[in-house]
C-alpha atoms as a PDB file:
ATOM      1  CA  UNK A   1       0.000   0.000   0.000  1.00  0.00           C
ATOM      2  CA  UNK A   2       2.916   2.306   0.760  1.00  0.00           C
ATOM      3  CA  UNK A   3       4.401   2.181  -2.545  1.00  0.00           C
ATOM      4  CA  UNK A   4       0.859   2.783  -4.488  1.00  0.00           C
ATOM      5  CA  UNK A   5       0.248   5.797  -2.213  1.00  0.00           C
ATOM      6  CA  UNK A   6       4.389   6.997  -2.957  1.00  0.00           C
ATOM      7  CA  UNK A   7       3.919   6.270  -6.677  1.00  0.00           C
ATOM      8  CA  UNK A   8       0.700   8.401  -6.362  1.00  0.00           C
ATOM      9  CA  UNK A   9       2.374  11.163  -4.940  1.00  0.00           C
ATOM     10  CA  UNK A  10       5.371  11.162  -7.370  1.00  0.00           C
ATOM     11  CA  UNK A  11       2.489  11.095 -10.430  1.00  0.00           C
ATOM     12  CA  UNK A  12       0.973  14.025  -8.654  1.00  0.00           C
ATOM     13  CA  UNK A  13       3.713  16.276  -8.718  1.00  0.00           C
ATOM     14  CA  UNK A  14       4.728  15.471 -11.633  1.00  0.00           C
ATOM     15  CA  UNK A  15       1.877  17.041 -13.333  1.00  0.00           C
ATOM     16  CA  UNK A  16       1.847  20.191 -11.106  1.00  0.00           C
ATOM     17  CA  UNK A  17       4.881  20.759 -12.197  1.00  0.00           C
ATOM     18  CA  UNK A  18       3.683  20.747 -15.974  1.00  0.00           C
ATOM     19  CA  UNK A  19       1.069  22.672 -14.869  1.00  0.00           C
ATOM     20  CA  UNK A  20       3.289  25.250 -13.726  1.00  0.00           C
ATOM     21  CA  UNK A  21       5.636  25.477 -16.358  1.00  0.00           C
ATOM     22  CA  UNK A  22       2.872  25.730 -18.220  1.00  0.00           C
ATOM     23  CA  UNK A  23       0.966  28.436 -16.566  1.00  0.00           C
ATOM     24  CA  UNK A  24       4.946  30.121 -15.764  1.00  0.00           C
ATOM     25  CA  UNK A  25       6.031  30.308 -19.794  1.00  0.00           C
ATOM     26  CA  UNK A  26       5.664  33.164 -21.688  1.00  0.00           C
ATOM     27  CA  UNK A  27       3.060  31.614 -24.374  1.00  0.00           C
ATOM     28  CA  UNK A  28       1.065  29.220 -21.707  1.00  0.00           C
ATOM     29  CA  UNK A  29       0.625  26.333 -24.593  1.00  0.00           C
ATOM     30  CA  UNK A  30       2.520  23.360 -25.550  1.00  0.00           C
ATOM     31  CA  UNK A  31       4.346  23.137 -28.413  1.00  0.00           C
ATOM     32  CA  UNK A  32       2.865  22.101 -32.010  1.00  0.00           C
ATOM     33  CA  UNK A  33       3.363  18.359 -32.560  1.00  0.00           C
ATOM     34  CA  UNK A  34       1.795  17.672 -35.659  1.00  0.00           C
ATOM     35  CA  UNK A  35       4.104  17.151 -38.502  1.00  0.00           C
ATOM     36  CA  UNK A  36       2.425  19.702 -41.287  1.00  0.00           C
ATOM     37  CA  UNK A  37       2.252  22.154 -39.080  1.00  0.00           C
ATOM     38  CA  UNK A  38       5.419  22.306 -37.013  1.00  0.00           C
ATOM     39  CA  UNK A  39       8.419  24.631 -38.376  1.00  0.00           C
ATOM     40  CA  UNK A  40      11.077  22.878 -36.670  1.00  0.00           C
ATOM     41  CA  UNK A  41      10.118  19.582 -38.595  1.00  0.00           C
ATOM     42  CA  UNK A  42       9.870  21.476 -41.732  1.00  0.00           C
ATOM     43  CA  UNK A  43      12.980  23.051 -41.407  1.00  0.00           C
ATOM     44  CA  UNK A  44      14.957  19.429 -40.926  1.00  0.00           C
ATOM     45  CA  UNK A  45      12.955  18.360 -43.636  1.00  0.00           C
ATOM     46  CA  UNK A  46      10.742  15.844 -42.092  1.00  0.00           C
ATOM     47  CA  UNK A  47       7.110  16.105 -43.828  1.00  0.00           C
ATOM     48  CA  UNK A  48       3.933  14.413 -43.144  1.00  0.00           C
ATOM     49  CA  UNK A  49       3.403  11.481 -44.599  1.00  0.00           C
ATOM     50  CA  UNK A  50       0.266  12.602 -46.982  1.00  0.00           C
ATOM     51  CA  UNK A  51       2.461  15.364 -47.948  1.00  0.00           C
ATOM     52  CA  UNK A  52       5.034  12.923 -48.996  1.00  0.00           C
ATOM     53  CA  UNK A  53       2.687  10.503 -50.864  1.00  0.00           C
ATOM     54  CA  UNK A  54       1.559  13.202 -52.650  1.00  0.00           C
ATOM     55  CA  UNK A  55       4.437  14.062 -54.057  1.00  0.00           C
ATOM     56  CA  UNK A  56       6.075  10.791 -54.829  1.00  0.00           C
ATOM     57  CA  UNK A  57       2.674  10.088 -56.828  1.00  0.00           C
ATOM     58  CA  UNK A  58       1.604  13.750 -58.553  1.00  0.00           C
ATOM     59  CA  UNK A  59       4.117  16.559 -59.673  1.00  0.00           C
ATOM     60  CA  UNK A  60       2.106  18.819 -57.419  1.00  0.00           C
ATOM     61  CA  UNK A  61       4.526  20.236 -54.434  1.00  0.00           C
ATOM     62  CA  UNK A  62       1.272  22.145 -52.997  1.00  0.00           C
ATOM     63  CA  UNK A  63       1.335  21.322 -49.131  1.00  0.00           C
ATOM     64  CA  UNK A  64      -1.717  19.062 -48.440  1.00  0.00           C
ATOM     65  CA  UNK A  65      -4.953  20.079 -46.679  1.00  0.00           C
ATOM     66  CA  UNK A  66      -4.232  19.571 -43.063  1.00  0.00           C
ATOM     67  CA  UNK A  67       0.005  20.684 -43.432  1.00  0.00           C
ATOM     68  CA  UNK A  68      -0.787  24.226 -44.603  1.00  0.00           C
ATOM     69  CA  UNK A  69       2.318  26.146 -44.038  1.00  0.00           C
ATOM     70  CA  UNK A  70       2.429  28.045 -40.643  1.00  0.00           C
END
């Protein structure tokens, strides 16, 4: 019982302290983590994988739908 209730309380403050880094930074929000939309994937060259079908299979090098360029 002892170790639930210390695993509990390590859990628990592990997501205050999200929280408060959270509340603490400058923008409040977490950072993008889809693919199509993230710069710093973009940047290394890493595209989403519709993106990437699309242009193996048309000559089109349009960004799809959901990866519009942000």
């Amino acid at each position: 019982m002892s170790t639930f209730l210390l695993s509990l309380a390590v859990i628990a403050f592990c997501i205050a302290a999200l929280a408060v880094g959270i509340l603490l930074k400058k923008d409040g929000t977490f950072p993008e983590t889809s693919i199509g939309k993230n710069r710093d994937m973009r940047r290394k060259g890493i595209i989403c994988p519709k993106e990437k079908e699309r242009k193996l299979y048309t000559k089109s090098h349009e960004y799809c739908s959901n990866c519009r360029k942000t």
